[in-house]
Structure formats: structure tokens, C-alpha cells
C-alpha atoms as a PDB file:
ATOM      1  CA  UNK A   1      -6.800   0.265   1.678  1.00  0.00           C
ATOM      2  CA  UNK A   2      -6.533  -0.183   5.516  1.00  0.00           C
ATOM      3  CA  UNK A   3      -3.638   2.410   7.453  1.00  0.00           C
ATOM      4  CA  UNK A   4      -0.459   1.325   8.621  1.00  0.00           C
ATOM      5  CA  UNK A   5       1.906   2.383  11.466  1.00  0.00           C
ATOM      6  CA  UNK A   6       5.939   3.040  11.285  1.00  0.00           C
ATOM      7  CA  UNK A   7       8.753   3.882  13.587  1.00  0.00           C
ATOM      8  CA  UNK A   8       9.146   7.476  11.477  1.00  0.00           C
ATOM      9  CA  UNK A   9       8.453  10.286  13.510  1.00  0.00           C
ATOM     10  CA  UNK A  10       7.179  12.435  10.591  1.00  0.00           C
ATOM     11  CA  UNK A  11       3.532  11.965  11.412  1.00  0.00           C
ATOM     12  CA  UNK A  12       3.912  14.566  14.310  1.00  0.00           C
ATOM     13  CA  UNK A  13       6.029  16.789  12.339  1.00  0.00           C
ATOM     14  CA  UNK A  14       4.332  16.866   9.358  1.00  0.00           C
ATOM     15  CA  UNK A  15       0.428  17.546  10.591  1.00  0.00           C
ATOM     16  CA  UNK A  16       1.972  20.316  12.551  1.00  0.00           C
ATOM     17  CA  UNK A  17       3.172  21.676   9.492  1.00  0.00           C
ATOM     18  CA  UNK A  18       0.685  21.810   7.383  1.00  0.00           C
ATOM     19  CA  UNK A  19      -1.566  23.358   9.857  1.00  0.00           C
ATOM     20  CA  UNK A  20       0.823  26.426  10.338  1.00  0.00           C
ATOM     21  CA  UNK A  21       1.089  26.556   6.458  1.00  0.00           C
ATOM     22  CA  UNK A  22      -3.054  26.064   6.383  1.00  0.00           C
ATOM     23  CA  UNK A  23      -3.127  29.262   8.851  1.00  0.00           C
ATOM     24  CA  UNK A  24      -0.791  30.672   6.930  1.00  0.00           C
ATOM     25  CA  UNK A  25      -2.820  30.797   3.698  1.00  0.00           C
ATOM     26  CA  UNK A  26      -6.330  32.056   6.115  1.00  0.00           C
ATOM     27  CA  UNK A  27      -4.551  34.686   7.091  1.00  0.00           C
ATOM     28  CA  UNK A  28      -3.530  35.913   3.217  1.00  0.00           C
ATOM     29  CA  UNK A  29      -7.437  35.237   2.136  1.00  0.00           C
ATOM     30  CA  UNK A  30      -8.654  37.130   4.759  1.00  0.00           C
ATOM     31  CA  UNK A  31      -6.285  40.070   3.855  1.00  0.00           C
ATOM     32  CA  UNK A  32      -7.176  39.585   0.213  1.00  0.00           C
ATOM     33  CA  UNK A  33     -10.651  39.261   0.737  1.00  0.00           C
ATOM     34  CA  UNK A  34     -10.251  43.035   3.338  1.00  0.00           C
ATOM     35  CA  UNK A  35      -7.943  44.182   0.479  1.00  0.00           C
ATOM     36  CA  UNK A  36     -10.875  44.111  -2.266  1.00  0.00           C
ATOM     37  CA  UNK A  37     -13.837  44.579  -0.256  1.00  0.00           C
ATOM     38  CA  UNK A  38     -15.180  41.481  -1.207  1.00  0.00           C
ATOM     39  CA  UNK A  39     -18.048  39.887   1.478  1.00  0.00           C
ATOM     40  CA  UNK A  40     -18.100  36.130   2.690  1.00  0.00           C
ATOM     41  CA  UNK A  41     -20.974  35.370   4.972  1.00  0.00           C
ATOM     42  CA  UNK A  42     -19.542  34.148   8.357  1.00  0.00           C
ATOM     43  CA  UNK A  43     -20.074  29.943   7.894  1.00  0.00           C
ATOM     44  CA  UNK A  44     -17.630  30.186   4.889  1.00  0.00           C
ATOM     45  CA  UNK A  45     -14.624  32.531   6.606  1.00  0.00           C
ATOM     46  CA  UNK A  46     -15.555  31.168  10.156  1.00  0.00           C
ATOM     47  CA  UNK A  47     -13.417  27.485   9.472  1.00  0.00           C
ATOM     48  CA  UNK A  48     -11.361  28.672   6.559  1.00  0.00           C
ATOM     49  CA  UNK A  49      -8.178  27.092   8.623  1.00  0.00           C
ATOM     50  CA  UNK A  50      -9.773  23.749   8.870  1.00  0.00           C
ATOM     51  CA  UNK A  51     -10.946  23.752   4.782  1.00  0.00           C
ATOM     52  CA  UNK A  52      -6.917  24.334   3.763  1.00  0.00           C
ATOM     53  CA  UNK A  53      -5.511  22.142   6.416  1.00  0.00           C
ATOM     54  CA  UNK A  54      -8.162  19.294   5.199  1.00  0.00           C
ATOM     55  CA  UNK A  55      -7.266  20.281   1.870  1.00  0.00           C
ATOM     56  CA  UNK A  56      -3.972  20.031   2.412  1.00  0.00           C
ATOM     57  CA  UNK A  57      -3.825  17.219   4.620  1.00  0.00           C
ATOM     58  CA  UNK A  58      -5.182  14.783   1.277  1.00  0.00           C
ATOM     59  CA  UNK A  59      -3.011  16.450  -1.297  1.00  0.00           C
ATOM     60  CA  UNK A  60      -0.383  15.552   0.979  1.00  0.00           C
ATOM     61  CA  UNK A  61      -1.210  11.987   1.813  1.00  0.00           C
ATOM     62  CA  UNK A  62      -2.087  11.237  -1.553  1.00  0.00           C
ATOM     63  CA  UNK A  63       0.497  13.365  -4.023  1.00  0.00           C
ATOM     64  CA  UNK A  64       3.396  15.238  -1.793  1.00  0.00           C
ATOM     65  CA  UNK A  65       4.630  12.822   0.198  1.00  0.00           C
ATOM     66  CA  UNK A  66       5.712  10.954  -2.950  1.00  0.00           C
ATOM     67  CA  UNK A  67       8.036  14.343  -3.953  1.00  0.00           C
ATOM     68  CA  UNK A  68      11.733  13.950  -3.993  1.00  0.00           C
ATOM     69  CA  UNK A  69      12.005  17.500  -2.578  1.00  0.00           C
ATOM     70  CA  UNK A  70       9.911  16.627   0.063  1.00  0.00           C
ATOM     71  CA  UNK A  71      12.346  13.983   0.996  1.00  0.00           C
ATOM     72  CA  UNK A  72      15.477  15.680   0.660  1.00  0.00           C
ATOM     73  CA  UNK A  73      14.427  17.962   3.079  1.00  0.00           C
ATOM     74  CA  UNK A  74      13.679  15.031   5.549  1.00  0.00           C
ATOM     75  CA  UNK A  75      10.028  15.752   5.931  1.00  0.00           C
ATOM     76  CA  UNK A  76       9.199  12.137   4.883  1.00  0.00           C
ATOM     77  CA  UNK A  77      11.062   8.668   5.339  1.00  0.00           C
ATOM     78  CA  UNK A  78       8.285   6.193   4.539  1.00  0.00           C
ATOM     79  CA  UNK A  79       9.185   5.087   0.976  1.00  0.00           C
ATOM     80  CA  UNK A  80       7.197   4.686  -1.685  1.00  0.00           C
ATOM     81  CA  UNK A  81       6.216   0.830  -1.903  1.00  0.00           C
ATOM     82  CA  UNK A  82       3.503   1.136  -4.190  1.00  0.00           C
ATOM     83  CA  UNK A  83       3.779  -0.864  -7.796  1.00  0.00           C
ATOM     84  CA  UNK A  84       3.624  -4.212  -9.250  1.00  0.00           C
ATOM     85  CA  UNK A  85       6.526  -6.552  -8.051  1.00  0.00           C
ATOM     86  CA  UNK A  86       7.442  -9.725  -9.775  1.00  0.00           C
ATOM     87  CA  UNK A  87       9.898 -12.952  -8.345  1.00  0.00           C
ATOM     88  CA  UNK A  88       9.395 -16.429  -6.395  1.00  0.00           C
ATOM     89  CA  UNK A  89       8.772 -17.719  -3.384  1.00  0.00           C
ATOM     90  CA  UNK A  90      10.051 -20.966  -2.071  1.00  0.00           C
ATOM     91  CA  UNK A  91       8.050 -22.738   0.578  1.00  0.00           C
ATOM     92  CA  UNK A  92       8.706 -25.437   3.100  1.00  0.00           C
ATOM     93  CA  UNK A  93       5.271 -27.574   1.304  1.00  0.00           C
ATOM     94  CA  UNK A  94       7.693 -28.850  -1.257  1.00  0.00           C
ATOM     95  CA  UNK A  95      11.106 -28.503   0.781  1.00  0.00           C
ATOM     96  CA  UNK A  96      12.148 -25.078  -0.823  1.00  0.00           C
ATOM     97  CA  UNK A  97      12.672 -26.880  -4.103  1.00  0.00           C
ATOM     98  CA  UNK A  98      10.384 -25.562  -6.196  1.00  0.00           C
ATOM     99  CA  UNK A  99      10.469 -21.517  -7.563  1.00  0.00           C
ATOM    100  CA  UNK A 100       7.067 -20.637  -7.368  1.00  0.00           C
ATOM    101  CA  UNK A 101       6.016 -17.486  -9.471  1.00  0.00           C
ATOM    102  CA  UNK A 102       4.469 -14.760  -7.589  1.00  0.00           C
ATOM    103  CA  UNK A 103       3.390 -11.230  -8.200  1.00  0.00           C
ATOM    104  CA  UNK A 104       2.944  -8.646  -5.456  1.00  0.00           C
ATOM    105  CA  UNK A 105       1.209  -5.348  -6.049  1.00  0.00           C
ATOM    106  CA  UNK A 106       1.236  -2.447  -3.540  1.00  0.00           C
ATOM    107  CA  UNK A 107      -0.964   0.463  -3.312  1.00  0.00           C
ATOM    108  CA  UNK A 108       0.220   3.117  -1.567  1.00  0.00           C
ATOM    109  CA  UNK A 109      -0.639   6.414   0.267  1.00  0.00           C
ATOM    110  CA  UNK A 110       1.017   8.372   2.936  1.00  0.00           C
ATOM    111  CA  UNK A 111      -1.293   6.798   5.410  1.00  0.00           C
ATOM    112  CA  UNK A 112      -2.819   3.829   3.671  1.00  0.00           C
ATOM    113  CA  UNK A 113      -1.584   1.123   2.120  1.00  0.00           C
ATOM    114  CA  UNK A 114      -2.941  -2.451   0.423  1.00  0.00           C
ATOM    115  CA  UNK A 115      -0.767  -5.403  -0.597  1.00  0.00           C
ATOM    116  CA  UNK A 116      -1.736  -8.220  -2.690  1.00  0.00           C
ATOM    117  CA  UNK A 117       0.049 -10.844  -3.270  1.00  0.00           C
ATOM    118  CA  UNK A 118      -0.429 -13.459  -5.962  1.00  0.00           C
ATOM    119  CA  UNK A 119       0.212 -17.237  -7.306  1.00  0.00           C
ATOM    120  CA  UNK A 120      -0.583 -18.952  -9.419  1.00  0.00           C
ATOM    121  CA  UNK A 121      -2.382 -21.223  -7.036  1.00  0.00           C
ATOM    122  CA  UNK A 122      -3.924 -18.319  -4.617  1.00  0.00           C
ATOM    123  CA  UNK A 123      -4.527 -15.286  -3.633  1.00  0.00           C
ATOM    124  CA  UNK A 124      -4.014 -12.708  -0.291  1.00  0.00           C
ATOM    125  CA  UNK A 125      -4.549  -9.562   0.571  1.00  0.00           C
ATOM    126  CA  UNK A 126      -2.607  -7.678   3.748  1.00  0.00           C
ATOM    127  CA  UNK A 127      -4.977  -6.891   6.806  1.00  0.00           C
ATOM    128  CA  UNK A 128      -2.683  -5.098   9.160  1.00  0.00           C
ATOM    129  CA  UNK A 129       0.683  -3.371   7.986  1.00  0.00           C
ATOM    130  CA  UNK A 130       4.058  -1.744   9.267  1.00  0.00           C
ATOM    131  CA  UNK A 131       6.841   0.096   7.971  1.00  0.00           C
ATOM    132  CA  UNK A 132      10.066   0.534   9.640  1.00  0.00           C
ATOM    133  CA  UNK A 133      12.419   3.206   8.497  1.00  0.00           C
ATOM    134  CA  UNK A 134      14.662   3.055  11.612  1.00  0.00           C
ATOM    135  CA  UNK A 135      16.310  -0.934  11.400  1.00  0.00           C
ATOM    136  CA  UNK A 136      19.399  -1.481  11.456  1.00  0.00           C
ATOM    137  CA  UNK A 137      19.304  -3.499   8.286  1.00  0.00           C
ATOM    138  CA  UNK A 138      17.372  -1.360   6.618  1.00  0.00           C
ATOM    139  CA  UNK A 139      13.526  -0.845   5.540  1.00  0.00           C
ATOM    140  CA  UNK A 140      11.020  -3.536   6.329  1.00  0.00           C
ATOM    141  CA  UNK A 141       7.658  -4.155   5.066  1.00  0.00           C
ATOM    142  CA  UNK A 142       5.697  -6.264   8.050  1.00  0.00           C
ATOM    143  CA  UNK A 143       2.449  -7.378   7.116  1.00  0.00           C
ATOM    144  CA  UNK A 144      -0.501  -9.831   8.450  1.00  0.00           C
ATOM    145  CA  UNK A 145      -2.538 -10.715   5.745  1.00  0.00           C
ATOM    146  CA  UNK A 146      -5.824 -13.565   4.613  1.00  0.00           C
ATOM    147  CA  UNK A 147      -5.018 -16.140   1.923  1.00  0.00           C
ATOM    148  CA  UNK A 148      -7.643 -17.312  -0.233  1.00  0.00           C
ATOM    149  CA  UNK A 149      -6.975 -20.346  -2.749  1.00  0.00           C
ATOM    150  CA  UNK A 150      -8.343 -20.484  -6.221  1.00  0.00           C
ATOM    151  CA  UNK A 151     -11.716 -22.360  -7.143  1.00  0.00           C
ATOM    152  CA  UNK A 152      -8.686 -25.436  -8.648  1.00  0.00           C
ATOM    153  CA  UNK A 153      -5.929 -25.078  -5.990  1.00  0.00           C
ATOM    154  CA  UNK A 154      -5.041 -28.755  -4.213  1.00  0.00           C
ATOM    155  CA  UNK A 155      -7.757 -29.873  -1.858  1.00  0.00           C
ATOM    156  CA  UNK A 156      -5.245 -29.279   0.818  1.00  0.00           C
ATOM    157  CA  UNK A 157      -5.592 -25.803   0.609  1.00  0.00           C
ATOM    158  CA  UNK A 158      -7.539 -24.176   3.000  1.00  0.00           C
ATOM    159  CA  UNK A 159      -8.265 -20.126   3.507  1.00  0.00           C
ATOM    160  CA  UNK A 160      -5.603 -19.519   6.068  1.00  0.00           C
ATOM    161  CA  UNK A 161      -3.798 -16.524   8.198  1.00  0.00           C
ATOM    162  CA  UNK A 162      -0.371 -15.534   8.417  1.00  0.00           C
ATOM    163  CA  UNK A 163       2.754 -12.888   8.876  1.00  0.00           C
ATOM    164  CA  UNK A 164       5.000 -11.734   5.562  1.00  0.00           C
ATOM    165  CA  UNK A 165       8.260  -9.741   6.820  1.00  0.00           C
ATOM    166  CA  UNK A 166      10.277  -7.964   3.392  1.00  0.00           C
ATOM    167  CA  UNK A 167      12.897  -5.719   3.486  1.00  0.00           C
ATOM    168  CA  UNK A 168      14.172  -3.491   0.493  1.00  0.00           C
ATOM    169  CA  UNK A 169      17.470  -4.763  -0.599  1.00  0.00           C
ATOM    170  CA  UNK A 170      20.321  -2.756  -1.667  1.00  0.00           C
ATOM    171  CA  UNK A 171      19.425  -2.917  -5.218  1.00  0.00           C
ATOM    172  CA  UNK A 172      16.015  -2.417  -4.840  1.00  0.00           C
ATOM    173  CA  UNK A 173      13.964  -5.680  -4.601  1.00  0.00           C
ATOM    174  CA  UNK A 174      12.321  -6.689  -1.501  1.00  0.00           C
ATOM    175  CA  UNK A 175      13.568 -10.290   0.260  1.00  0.00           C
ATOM    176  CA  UNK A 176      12.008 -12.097   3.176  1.00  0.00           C
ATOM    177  CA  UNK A 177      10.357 -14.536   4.945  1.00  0.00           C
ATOM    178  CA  UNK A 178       6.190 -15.359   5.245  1.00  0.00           C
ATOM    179  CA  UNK A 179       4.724 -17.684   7.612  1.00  0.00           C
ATOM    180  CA  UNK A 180       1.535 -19.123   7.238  1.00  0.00           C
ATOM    181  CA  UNK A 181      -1.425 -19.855   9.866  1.00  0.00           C
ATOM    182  CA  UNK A 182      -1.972 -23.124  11.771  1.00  0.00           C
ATOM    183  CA  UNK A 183      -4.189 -24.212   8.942  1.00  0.00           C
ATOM    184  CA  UNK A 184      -1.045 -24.577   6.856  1.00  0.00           C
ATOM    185  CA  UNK A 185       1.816 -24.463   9.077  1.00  0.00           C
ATOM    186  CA  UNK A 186       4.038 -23.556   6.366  1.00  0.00           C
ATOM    187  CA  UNK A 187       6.984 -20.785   6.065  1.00  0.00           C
ATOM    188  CA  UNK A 188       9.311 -20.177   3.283  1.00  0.00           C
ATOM    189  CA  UNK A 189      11.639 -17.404   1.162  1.00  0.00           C
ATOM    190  CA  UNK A 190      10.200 -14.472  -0.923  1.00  0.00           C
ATOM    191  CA  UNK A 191      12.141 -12.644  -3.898  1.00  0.00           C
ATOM    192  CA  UNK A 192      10.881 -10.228  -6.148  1.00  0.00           C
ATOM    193  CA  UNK A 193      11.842  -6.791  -7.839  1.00  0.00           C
ATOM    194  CA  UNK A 194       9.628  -4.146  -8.783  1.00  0.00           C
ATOM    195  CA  UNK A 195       8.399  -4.441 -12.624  1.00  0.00           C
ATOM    196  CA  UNK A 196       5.919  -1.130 -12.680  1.00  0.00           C
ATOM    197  CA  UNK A 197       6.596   1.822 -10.597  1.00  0.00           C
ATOM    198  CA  UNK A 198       2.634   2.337 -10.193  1.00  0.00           C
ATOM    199  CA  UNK A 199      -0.728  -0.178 -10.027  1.00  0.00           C
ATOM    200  CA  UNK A 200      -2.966  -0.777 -12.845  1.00  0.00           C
ATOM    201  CA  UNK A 201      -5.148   2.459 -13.202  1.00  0.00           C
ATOM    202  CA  UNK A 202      -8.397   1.011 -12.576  1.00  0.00           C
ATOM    203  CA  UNK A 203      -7.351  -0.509  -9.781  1.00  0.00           C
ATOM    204  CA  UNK A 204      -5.564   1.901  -7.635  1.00  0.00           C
ATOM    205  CA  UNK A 205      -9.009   4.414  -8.299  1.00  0.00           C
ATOM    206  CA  UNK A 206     -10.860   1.147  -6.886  1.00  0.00           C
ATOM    207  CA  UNK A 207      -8.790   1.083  -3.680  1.00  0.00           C
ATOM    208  CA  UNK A 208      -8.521   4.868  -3.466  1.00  0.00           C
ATOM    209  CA  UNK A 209     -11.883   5.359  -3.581  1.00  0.00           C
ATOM    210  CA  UNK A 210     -12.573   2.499  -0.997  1.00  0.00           C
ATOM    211  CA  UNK A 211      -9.729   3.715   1.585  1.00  0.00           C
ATOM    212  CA  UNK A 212     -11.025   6.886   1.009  1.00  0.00           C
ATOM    213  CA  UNK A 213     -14.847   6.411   2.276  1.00  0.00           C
ATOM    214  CA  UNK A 214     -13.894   4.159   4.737  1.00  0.00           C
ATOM    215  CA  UNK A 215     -16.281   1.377   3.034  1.00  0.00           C
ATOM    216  CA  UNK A 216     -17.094  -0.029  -0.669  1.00  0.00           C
ATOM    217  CA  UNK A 217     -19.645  -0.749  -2.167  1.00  0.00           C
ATOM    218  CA  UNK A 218     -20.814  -4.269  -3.714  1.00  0.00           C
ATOM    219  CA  UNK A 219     -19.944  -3.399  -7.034  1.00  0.00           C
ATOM    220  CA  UNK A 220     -16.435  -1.725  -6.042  1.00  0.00           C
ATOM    221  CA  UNK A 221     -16.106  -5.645  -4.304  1.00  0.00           C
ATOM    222  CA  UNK A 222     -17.108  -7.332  -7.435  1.00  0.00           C
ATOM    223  CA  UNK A 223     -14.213  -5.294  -9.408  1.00  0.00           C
ATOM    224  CA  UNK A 224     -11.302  -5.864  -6.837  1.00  0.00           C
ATOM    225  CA  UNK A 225     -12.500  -9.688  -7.106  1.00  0.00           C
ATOM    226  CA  UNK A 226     -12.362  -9.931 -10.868  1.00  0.00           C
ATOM    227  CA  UNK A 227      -9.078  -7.713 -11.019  1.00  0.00           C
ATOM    228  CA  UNK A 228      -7.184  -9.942  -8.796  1.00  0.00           C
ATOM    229  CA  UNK A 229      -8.618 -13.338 -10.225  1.00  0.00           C
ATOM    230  CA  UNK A 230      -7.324 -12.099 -13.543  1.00  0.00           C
ATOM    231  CA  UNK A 231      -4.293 -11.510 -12.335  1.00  0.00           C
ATOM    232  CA  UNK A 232      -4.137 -14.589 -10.552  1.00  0.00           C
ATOM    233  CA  UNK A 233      -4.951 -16.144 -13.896  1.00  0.00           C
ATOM    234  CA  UNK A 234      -2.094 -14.335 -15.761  1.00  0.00           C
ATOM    235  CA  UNK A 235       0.004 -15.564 -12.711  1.00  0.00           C
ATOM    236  CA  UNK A 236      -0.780 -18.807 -13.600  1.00  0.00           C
ATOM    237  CA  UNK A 237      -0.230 -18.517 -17.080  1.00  0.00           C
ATOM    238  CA  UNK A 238       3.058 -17.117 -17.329  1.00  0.00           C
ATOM    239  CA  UNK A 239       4.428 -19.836 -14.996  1.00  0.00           C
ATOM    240  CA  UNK A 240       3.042 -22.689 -17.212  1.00  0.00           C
ATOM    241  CA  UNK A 241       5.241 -21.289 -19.756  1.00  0.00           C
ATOM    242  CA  UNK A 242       8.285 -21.042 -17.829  1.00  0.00           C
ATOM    243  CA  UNK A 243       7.839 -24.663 -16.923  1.00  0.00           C
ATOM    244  CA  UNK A 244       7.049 -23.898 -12.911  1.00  0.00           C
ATOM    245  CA  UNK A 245       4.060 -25.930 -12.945  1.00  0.00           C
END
């Protein structure tokens, strides 16, 4: 997974926060550890503050931020994205005629995010990412991402750039626009509703991981590239047999 920015200001509230609570919790060890005469050699007490903010810090990022408490009480605005969403797209290639079946699947952290977006003819993957929280007509994924077209996509299609802006509608589904790169020079409608509130298992501790470590290794690669061809494949599938293609 790669980080993303947003127009929230909770990133300087909530760091802030869970350093005074990190403190916080020093402070008690240290009076538990005085309390009971226990000894801890000065390397372990010495950055005690740092080991529950760090602590803290992931649980957060990874698990609380996702709490409805936590945003009822306005400590969090980003919303949860991550899952497997299923609609259409209609592009300008075929003059917006066609419905082509897609399947986008987000992965999600406080921090971090990955979206992958599928057809039945190709495959992307987001490189750069915002969320806004604060527009007027409410919240917008923006993402740049790299499209990659399957081994028997149309000899027209080439490995190309380009910009996908969604917004979550009032019922739940996100609905916007993508433009491609100059290799394709095409632009056109996306649709799609949310199917499974979380990722395929396997895959989300694949990304995790890989977010997590800041690199992945070749056989982490190898399973993100089979795991999305598959799905590609089932992409592909399912439209044949609602007559798409």
C-alpha cells in the first residue's frame, strides 16, 4: 500500500493524542513498577513513551480508526473505503454504449491505502491517492493510478497512465469520472456499490505486510500478480455470462 493525503485535519489532532495518552500510560508503569519494587534496567524504562506511542500509533492506524466511537466523537473523518466494489464503467472507446463490468477493491488503513481496479480486459493499480472529507458535494476518492492490459486484451491496448475521481453517493456507491493517459486518450463514467465490506484475507495480509516494511519481496510480488489475474479472470467470466462481451 502507498499513503495518501486528505483535507481532514485529524492527522495533527490525533498524533498529539496518542502521545499524551502514550505518556499517560509511562507514567502508571513507572508507578506500578515503584509500587512493587520491581527493577527494569535503564534501556527498557529509558524510551517507555516512545514503545506505547509506537504501539499505539499502529493499533490505531490499522484497527481504531475504523471504530464508530472513535468517529462519533469526531476524532476521525476519513471513511472507511476499504472492500470489494462491483458496477460498470462506460468509456468514450465505444461512445459510452457499452456497460463494461468492473470490480474495484480497496485496502485500507488510516494512513495507507491501495486500489485496484479490474476488467475484464485489464488491470490497474492506484499510485498516488487523496481523500477529501471537506467538499461541498461530499467525499471524494482522487486517485492516479498504472493500467496494465491482459496477455489477450485488443492490440490497441497499451500500458497507460491516468486520473480516477469517485465520490460516495448518498446511498453508498461511489460515481465518477477516470481519464486515461495520452497513450489512450480516453475518459468515461464509473458506477459501482460495495459487495464485501472487507478484501479477500490473503490479500489484504499481502498488502499489509508490504505497506508495512516499506518493500516486498519477490514472492509477496508473485502473489499480488496471481491474485489480481484471477480476479481479472473471474471479471471476465462473469461478464461473458451477462452477455457484456
Amino acid at each position: 500500500m502507498h499513503g495518501y493525503s486528505t483535507d481532514s485535519g485529524e492527522r495533527r489532532v490525533v498524533p498529539l493524542l496518542l502521545a499524551s495518552v502514550a505518556i499517560a500510560l509511562a507514567w502508571v508503569s513507572s508507578r506500578i513498577l515503584a509500587v512493587t519494587h520491581l527493577f527494569v534496567p535503564w534501556w527498557l524504562d529509558a524510551p517507555s513513551s516512545l514503545v506505547f506511542y509506537g504501539a499505539l500509533n499502529a493499533l490505531f492506524d490499522r484497527y481504531l480508526w475504523r471504530n464508530g466511537l472513535v468517529s462519533k466523537l469526531g476524532l476521525v473523518r476519513i471513511p472507511n473505503l476499504a472492500g470489494q466494489w462491483h458496477g460498470y464503467l462506460l468509456s468514450s472507446f465505444d461512445g459510452h454504449e457499452k456497460r463494461h463490468h468492473l470490480v474495484i477493491t480497496i485496502f485500507q488503513s488510516w494512513t495507507q491505502i491501495a486500489v485496484f481496479f479490474t476488467t475484464a480486459t485489464s488491470m490497474s493499480r492506484s499510485c498516488a491517492a487523496v481523500i477529501q472529507v471537506d467538499d461541498p458535494e461530499g467525499v471524494t476518492l482522487i486517485y492516479q493510478y498504472q493500467n496494465q492490459p491482459l496477455a489477450d486484451a485488443m492490440k490497441t491496448m497499451h500500458m497507460h497512465h491516468g486520473t480516477a475521481m469517485l465520490r460516495v453517493s448518498n446511498g453508498g456507491c461511489l460515481v465518477g469520472d477516470y481519464y486515461a493517459g495520452r497513450d489512450r486518450q480516453t475518459f468515461g463514467r464509473i458506477y459501482c456499490c460495495r459487495q464485501l465490506r472487507s478484501p479477500q484475507s490473503d490479500a489484504e495480509s499481502v498488502y499489509a505486510a508490504s505497506g508495512a516494511k516499506g518493500t516486498a519481496s519477490r514472492l509477496r510480488i508473485t502473489d499480488i500478480i496471481n491474485w489480481t489475474v484471477k480476479l481479472a479472470t473471474n471479471v471476465r467470466l462473469q461478464a461473458q455470462s451477462e452477455g457484456l462481451i
